[in-house]
N, C-alpha and C. Protein backbone atom coordinates (compact mmCIF):
# COMPACT_ATOMS: atom_id res chain seq x y z
N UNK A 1 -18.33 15.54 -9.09
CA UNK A 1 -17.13 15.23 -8.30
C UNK A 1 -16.93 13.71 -8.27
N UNK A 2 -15.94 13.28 -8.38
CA UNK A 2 -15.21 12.14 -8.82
C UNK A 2 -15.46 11.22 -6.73
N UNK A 3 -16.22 10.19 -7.04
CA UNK A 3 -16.30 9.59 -5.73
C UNK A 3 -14.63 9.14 -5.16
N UNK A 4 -14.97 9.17 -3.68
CA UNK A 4 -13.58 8.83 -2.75
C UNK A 4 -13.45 7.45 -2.66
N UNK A 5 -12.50 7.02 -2.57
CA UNK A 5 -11.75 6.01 -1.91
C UNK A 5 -11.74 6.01 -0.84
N UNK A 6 -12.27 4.65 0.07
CA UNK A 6 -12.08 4.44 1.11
C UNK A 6 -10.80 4.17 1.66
N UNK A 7 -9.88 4.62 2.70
CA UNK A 7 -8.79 4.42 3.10
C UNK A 7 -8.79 2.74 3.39
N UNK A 8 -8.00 1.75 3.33
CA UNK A 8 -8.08 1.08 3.95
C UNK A 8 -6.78 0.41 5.34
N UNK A 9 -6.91 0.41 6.29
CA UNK A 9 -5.75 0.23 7.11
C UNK A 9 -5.76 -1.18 7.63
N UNK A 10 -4.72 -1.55 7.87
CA UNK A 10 -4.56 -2.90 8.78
C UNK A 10 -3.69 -2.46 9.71
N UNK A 11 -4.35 -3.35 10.84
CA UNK A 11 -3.96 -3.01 12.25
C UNK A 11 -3.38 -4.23 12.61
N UNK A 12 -2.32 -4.07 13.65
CA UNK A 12 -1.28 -5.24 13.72
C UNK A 12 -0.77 -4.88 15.27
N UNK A 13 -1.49 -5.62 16.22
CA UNK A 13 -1.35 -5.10 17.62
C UNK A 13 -1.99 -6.43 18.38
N UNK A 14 -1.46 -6.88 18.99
CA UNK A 14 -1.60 -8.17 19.92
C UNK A 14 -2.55 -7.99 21.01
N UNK A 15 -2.65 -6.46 21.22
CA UNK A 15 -3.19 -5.94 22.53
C UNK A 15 -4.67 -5.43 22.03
N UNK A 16 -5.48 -6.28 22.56
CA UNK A 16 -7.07 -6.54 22.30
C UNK A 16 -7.90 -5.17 22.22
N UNK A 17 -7.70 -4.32 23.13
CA UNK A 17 -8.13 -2.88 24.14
C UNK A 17 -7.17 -2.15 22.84
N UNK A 18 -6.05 -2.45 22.55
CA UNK A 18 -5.69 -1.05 21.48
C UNK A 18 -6.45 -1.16 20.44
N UNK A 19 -6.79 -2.26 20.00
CA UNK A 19 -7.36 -2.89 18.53
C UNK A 19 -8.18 -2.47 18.76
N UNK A 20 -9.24 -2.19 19.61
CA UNK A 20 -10.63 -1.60 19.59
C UNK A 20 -10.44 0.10 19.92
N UNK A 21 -9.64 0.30 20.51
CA UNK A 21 -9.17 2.01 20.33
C UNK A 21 -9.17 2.48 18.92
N UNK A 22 -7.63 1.63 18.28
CA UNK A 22 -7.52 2.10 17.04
C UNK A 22 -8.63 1.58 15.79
N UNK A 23 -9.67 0.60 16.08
CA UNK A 23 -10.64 0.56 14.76
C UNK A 23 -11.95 1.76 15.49
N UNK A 24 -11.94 2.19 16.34
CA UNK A 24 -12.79 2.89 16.91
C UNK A 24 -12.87 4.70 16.21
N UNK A 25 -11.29 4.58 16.43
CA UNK A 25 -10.89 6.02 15.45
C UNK A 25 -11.27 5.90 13.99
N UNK A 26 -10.67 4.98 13.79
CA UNK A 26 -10.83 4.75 12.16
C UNK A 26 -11.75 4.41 11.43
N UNK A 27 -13.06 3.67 12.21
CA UNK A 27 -14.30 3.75 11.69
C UNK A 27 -15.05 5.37 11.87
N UNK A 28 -14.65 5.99 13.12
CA UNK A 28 -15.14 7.16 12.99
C UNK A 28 -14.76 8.41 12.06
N UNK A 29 -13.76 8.02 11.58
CA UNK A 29 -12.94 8.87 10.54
C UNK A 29 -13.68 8.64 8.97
N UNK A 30 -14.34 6.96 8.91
CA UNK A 30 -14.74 6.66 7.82
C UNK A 30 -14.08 5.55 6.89
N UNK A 31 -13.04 5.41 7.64
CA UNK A 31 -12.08 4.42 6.98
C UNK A 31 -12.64 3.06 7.52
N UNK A 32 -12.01 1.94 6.55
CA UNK A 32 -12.19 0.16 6.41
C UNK A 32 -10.80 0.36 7.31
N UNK A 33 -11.07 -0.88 8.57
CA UNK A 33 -9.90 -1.33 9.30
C UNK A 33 -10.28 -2.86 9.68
N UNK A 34 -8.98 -3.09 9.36
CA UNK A 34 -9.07 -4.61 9.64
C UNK A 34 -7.69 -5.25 10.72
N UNK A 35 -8.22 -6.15 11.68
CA UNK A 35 -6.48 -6.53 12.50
C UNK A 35 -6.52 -8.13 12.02
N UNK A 36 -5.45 -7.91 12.20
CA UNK A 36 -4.53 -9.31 11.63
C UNK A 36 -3.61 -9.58 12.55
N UNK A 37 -2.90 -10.83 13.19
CA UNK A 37 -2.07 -10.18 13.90
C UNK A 37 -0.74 -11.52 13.44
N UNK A 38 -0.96 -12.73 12.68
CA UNK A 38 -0.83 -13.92 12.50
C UNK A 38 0.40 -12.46 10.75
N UNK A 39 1.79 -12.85 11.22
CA UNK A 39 2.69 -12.22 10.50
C UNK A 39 2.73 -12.84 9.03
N UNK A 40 2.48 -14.08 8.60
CA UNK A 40 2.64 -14.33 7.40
C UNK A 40 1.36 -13.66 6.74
N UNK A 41 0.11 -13.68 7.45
CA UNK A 41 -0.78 -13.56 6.66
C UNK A 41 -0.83 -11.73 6.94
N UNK A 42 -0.31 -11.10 7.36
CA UNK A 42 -0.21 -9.67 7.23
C UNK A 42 0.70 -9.38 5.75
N UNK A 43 2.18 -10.44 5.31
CA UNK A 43 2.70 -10.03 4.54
C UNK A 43 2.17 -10.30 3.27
N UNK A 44 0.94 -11.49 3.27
CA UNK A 44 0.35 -12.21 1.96
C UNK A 44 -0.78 -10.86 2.18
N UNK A 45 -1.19 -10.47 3.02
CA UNK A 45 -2.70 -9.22 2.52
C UNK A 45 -1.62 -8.40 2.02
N UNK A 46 -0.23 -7.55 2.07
CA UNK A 46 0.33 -6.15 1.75
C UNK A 46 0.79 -6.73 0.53
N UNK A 47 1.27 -7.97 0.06
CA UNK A 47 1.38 -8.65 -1.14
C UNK A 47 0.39 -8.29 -2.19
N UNK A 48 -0.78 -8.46 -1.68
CA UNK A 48 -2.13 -8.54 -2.36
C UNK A 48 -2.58 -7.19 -2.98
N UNK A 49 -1.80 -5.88 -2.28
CA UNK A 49 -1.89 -4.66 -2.18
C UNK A 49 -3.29 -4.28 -1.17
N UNK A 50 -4.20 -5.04 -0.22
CA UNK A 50 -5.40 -4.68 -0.10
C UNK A 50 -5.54 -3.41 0.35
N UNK A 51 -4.24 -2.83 1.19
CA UNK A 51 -4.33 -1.65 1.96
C UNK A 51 -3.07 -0.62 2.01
N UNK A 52 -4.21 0.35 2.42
CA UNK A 52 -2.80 1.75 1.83
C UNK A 52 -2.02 1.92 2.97
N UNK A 53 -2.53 1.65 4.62
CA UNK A 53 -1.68 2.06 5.90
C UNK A 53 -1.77 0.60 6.55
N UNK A 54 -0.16 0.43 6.91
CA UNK A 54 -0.73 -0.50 8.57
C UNK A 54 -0.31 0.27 9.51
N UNK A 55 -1.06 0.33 10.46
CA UNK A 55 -0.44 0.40 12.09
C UNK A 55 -0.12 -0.69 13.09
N UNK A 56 0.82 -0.46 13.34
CA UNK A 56 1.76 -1.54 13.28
C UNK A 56 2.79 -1.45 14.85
N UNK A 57 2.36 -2.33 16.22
CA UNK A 57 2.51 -2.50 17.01
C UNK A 57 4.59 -3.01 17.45
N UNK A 58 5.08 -2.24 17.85
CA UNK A 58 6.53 -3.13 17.43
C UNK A 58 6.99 -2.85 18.92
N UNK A 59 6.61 -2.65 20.15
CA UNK A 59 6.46 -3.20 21.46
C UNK A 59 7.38 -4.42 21.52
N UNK A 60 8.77 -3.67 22.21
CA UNK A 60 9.76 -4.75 22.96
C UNK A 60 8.74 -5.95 23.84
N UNK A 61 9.62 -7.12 24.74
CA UNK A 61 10.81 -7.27 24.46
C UNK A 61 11.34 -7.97 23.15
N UNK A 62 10.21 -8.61 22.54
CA UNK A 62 10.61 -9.19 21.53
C UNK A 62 10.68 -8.80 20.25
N UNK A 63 11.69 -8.56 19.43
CA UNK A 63 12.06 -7.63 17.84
C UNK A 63 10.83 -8.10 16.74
N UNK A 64 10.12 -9.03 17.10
CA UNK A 64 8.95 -9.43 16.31
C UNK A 64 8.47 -7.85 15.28
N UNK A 65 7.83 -7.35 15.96
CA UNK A 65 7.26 -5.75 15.25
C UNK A 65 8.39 -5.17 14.17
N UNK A 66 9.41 -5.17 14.83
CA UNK A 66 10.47 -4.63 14.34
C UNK A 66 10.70 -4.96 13.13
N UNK A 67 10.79 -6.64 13.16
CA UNK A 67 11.17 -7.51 12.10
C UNK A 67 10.10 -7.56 11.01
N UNK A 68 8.81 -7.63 11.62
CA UNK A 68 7.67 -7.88 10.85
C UNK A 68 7.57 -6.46 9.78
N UNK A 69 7.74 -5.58 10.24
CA UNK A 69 7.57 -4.10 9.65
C UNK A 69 9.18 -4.19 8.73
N UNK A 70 10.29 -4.80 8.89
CA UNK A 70 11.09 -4.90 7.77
C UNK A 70 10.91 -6.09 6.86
N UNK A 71 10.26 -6.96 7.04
CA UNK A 71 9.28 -8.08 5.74
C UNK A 71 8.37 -7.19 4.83
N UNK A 72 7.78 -6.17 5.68
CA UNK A 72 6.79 -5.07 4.91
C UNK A 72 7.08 -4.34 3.93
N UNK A 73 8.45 -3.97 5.14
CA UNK A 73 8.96 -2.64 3.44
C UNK A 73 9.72 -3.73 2.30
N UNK A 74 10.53 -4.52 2.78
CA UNK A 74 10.52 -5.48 1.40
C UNK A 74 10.06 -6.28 0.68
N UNK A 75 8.58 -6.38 1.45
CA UNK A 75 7.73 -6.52 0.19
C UNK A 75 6.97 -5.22 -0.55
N UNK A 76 6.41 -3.94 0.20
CA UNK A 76 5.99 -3.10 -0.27
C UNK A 76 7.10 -2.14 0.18
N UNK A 77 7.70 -1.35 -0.58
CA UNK A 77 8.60 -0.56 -0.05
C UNK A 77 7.52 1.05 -0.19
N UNK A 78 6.19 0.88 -0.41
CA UNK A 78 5.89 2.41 -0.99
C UNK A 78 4.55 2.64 0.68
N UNK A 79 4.00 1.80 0.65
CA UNK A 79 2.96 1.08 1.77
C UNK A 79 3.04 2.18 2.96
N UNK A 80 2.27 2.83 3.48
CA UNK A 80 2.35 3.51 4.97
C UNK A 80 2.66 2.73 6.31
N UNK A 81 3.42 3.26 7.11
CA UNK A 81 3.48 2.01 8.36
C UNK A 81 3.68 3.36 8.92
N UNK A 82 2.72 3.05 9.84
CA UNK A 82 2.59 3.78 11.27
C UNK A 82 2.81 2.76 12.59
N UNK A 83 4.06 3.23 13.20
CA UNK A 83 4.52 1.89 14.44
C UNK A 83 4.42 2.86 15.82
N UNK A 84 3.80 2.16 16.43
CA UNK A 84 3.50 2.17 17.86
C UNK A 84 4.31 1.72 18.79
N UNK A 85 4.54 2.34 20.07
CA UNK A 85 5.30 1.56 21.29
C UNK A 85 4.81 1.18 22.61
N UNK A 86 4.69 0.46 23.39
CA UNK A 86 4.17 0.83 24.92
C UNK A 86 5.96 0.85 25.75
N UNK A 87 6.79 0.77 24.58
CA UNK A 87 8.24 0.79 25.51
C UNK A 87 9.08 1.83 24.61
N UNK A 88 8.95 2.60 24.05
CA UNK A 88 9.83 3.71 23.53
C UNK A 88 11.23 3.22 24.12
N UNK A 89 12.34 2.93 22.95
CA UNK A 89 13.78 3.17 23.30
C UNK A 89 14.38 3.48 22.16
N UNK A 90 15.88 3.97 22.79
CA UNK A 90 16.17 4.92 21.14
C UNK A 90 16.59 3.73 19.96
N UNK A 91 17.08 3.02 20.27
CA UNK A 91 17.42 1.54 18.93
C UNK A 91 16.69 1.36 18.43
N UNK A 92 15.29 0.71 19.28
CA UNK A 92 13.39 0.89 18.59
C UNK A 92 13.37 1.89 17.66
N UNK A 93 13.31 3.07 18.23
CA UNK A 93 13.02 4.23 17.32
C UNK A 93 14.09 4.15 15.76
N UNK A 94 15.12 4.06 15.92
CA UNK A 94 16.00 4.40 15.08
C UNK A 94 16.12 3.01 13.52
N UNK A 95 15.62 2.04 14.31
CA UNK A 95 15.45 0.88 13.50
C UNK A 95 13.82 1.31 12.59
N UNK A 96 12.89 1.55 13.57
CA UNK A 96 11.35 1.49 13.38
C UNK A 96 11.93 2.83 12.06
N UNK A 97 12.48 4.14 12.14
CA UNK A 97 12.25 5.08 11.26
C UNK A 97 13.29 4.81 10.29
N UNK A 98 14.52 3.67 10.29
CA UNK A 98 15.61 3.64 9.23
C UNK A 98 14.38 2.71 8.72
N UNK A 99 13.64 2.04 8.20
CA UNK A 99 12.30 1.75 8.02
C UNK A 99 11.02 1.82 7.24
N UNK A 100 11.97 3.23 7.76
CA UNK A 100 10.64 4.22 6.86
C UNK A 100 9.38 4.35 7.58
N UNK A 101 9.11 4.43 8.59
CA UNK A 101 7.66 4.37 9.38
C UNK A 101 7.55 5.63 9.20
N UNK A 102 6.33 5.92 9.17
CA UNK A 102 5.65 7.45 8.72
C UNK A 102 5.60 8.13 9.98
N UNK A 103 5.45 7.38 11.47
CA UNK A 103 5.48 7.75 12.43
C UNK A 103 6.05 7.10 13.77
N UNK A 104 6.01 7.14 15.01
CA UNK A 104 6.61 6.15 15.79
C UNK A 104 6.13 6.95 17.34
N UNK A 105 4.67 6.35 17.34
CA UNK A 105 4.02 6.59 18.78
C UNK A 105 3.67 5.90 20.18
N UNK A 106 3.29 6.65 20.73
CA UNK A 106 3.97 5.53 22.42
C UNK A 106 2.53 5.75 22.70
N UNK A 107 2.17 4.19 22.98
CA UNK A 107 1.32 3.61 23.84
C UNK A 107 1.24 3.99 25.48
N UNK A 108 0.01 4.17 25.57
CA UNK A 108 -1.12 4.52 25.20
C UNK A 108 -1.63 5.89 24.27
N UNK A 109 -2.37 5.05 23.28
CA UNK A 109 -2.28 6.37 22.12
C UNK A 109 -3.17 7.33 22.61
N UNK A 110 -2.83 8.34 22.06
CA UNK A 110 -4.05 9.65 22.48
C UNK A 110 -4.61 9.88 21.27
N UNK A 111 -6.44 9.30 21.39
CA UNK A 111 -7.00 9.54 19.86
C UNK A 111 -6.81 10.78 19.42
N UNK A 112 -6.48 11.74 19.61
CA UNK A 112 -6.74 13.23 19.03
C UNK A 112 -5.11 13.00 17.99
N UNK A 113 -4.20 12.16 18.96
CA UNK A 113 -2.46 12.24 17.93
C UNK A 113 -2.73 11.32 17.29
N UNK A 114 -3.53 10.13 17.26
CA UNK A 114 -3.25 9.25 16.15
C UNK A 114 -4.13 9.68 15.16
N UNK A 115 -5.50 10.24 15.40
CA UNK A 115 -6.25 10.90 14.00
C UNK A 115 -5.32 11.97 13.45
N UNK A 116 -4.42 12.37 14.02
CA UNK A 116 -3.71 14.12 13.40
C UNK A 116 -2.46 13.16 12.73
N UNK A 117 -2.16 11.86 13.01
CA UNK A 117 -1.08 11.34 12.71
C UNK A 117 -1.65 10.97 11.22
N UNK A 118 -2.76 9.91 11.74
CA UNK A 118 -3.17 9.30 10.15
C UNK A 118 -3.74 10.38 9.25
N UNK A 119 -4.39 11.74 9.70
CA UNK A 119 -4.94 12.71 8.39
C UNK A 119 -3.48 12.93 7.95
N UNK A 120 -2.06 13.24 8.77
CA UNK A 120 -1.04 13.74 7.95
C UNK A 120 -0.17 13.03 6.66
N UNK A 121 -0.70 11.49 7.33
CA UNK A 121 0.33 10.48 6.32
C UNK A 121 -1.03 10.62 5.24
N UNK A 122 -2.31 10.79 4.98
CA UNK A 122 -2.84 10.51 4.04
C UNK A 122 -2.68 11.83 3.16
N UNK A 123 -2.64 13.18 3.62
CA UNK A 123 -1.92 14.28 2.90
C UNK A 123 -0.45 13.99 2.16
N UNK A 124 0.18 14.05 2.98
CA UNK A 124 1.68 14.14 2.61
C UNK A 124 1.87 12.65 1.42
N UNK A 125 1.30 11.55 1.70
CA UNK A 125 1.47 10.25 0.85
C UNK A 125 -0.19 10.23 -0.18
N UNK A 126 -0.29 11.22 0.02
CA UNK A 126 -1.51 11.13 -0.96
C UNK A 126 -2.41 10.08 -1.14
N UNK A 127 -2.82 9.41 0.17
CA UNK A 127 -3.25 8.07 -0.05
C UNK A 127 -4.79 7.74 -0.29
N UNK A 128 -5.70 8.90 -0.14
CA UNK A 128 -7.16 9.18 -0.86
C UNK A 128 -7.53 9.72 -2.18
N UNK A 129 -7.57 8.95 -3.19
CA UNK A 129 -7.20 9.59 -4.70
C UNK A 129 -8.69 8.78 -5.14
N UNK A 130 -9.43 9.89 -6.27
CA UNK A 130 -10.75 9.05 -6.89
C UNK A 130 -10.49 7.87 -7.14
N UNK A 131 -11.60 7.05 -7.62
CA UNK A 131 -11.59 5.96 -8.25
C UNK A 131 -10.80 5.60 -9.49
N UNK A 132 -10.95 6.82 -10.29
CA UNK A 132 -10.27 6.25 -11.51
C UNK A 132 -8.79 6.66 -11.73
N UNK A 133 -8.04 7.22 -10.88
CA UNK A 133 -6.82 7.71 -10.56
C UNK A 133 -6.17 6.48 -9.85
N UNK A 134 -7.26 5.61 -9.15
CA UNK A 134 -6.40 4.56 -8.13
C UNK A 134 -6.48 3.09 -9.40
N UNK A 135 -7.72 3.04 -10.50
CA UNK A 135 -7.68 2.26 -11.29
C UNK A 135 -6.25 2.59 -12.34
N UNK A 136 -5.97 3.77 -12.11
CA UNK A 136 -5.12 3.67 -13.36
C UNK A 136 -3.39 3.58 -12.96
N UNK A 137 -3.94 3.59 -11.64
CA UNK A 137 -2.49 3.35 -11.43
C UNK A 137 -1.94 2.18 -11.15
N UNK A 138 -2.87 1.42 -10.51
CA UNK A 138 -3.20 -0.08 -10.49
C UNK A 138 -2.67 -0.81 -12.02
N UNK A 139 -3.58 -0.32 -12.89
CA UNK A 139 -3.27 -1.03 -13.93
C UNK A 139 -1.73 -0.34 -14.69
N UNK A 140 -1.07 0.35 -14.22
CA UNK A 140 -0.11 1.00 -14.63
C UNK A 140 1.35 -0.01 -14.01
N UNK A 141 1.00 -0.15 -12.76
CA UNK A 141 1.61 -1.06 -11.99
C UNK A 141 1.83 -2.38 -12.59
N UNK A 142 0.68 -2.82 -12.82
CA UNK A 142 0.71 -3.98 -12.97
C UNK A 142 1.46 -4.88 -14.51
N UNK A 143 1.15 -3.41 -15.25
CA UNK A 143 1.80 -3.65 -16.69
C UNK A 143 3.35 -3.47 -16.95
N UNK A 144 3.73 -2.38 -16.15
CA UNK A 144 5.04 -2.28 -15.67
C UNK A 144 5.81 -3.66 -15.13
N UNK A 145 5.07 -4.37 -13.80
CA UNK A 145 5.73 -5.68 -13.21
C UNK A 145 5.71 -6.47 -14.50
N UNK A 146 4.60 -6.92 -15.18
CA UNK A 146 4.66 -7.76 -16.31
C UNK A 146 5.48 -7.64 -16.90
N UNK A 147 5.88 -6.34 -17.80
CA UNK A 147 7.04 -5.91 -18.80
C UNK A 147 8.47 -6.19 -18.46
N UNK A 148 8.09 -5.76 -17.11
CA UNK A 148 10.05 -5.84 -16.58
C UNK A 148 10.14 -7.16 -16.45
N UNK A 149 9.49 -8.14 -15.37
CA UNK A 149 9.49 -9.35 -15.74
C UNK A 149 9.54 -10.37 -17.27
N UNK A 150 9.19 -9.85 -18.01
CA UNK A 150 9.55 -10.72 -19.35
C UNK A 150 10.72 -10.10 -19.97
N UNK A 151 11.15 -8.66 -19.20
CA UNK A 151 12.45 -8.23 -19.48
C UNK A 151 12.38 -7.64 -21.20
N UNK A 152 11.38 -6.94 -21.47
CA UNK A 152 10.83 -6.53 -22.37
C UNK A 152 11.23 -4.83 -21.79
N UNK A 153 11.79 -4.06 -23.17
CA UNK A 153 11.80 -2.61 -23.04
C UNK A 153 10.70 -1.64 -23.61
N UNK A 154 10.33 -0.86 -23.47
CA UNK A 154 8.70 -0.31 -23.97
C UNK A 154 9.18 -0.21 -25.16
N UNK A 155 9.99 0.31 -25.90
CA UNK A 155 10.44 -0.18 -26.91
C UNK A 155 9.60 -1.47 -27.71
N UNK A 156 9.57 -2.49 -27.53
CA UNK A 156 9.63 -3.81 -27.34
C UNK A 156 8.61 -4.27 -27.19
N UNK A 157 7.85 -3.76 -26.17
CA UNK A 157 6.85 -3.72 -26.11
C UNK A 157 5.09 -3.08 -26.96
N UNK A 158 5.69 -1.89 -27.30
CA UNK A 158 5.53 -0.82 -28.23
C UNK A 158 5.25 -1.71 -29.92
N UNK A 159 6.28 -2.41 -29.90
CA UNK A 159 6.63 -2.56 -31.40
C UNK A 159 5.56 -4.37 -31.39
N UNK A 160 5.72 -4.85 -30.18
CA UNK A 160 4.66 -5.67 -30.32
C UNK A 160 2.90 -5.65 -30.72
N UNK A 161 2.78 -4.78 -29.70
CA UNK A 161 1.13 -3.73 -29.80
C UNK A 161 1.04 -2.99 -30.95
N UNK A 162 1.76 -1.91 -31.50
CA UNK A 162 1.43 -1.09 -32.42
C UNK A 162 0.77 -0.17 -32.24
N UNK A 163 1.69 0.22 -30.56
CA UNK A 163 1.14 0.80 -29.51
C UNK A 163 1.96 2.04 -29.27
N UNK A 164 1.93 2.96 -29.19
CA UNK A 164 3.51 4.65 -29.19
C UNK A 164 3.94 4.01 -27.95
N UNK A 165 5.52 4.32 -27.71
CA UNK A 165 6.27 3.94 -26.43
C UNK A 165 5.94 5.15 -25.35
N UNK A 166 5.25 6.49 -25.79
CA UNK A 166 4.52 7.65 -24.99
C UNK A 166 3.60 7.15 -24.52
N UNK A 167 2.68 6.52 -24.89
CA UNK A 167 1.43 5.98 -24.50
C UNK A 167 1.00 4.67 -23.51
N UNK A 168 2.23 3.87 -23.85
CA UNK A 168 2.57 2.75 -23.15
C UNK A 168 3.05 3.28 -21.79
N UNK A 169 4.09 4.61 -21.56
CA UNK A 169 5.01 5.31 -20.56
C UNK A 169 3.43 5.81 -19.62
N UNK A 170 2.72 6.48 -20.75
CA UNK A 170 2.08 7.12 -19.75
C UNK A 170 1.11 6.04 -18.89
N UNK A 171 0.33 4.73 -19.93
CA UNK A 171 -0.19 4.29 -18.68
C UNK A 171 0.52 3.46 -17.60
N UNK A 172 1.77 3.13 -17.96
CA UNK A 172 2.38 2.52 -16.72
C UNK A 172 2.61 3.27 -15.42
N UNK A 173 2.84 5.11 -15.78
CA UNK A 173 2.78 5.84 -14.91
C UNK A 173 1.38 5.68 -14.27
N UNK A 174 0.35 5.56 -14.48
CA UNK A 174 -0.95 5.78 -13.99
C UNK A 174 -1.21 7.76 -14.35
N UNK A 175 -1.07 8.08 -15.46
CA UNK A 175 -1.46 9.17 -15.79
C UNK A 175 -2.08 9.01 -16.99
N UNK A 176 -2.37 7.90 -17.88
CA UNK A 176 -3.60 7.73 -18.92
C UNK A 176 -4.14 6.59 -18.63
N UNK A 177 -5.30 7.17 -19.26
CA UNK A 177 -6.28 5.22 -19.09
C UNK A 177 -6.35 5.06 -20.24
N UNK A 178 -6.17 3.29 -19.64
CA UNK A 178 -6.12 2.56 -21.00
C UNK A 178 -7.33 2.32 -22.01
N UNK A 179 -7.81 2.21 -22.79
CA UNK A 179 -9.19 1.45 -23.66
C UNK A 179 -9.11 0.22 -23.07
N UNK A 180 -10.37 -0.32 -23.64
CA UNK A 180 -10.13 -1.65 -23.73
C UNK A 180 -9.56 -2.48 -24.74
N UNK A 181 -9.26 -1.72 -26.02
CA UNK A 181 -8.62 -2.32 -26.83
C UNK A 181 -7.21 -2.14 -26.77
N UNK A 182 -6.86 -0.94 -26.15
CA UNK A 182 -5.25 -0.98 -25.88
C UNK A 182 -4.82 -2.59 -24.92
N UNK A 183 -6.11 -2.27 -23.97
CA UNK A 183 -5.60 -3.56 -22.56
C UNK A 183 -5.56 -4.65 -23.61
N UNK A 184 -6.24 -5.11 -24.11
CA UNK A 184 -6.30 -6.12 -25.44
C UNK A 184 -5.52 -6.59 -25.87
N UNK A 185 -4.54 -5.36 -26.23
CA UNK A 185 -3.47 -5.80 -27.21
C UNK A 185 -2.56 -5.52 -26.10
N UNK A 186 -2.36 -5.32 -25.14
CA UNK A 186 -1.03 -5.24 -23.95
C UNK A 186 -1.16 -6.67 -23.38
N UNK A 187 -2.42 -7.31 -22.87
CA UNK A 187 -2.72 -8.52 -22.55
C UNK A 187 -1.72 -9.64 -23.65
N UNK A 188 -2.34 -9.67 -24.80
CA UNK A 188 -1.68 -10.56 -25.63
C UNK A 188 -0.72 -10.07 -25.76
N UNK A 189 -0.27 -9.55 -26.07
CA UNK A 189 1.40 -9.05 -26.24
C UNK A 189 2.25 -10.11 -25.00
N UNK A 190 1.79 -9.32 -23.90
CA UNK A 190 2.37 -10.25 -22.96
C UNK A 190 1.75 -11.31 -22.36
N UNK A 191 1.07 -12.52 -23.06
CA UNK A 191 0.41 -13.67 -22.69
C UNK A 191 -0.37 -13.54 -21.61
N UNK A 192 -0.89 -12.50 -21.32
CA UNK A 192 -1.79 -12.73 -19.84
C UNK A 192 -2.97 -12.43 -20.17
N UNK A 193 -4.39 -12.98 -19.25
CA UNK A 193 -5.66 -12.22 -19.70
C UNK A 193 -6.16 -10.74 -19.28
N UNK A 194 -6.71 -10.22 -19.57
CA UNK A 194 -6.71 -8.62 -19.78
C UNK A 194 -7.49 -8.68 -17.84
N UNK A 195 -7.83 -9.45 -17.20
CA UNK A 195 -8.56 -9.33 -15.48
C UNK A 195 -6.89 -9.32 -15.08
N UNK A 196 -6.08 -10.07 -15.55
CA UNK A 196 -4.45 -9.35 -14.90
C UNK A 196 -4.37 -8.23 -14.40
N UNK A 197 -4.28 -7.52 -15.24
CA UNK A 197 -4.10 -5.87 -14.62
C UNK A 197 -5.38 -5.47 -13.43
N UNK A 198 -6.43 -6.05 -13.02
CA UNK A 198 -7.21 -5.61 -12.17
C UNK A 198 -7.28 -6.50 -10.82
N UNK A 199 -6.41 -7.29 -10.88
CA UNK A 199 -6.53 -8.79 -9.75
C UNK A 199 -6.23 -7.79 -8.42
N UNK A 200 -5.65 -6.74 -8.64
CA UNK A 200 -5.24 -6.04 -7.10
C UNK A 200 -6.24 -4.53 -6.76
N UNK A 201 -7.55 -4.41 -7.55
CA UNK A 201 -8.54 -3.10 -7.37
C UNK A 201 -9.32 -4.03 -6.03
């Protein structure tokens, strides 16, 4: 059996006593949790890809949460956000889920709903996948951003490598792995060194 992936979450909550609630669950679940609460450096870690969920504090009066969780989805638009309230109102809600938040729960959390919350977003978003399913999609990703960025069509790409445009499709999907001699010749093709594609495992 193909080893697990550790979930990893970042927690984003000002309030000292939740932060130790919610890493309390989440170490007992088995998962890596980390809080951050300083907003640029939450959007440079989801940049980085380090983590598959944040939970994510967006508690009036100030739109801070609100705002911070729409920097998120435009930088990661795929990313889990689970947002929390200690003030539930319907604008909150309706902003927090036009959003995309996977969920939208009121403070004080009840550990039994936030573990049933986070097992559901990791089902439904599939966010525990082996090792070499999360390597290949990684590097699928990453060859994709490269390509479109030099504005290269697999086509194009294809005809550089001497590589099938099927083969190129499939590992950008993250449904084949690459050799190392394919990465080789995808690296040079597009001027980068072949640790490119892994800077975000």
């Amino acid at each position: 059996m193909a080893s697990k992936q550790q979930l990893n979450v970042l927690v984003v909550d000002h309030d000292e006593g939740s932060n130790v609630q919610i890493k309390d669950v989440l170490t007992s679940e088995g998962y890596q949790a980390e809080v951050l609460n300083d907003c640029e450096q939450v959007i440079e870690a989801v940049k980085q890809g380090r983590y598959q969920m944040v939970i994510l504090d967006v508690s009036p009066p100030e739109d801070r949460g609100i705002e911070l969780l729409e920097r998120i989805r435009s930088t990661d638009s795929d990313i889990c956000v689970i947002a929390m309230t200690g003030l539930p109102t319907v604008a909150a809600a309706v902003r927090t889920l036009k959003n995309h938040a996977f969920d939208y729960l009121q403070k004080p959390l009840e550990v039994e709903e936030l573990r049933a919350v986070i097992q559901s977003a990791i089902r439904e978003k599939g966010l525990l996948v082996d090792l070499e399913t999360r390597l290949n999609q990684v590097v699928g990703k990453r060859l994709r951003e490269k390509r479109t960025a030099l504005e290269l069509t697999l086509k194009q790409l294809a005809n550089r490598t001497g590589l099938s445009v099927s083969l190129i499709s499939q590992i950008e999907l993250g449904k084949s792995a690459a050799s190392m001699s394919t990465l080789h010749k995808l690296a040079t093709a597009l001027q980068v060194r072949m640790t490119y594609f892994f800077e975000t495992v």
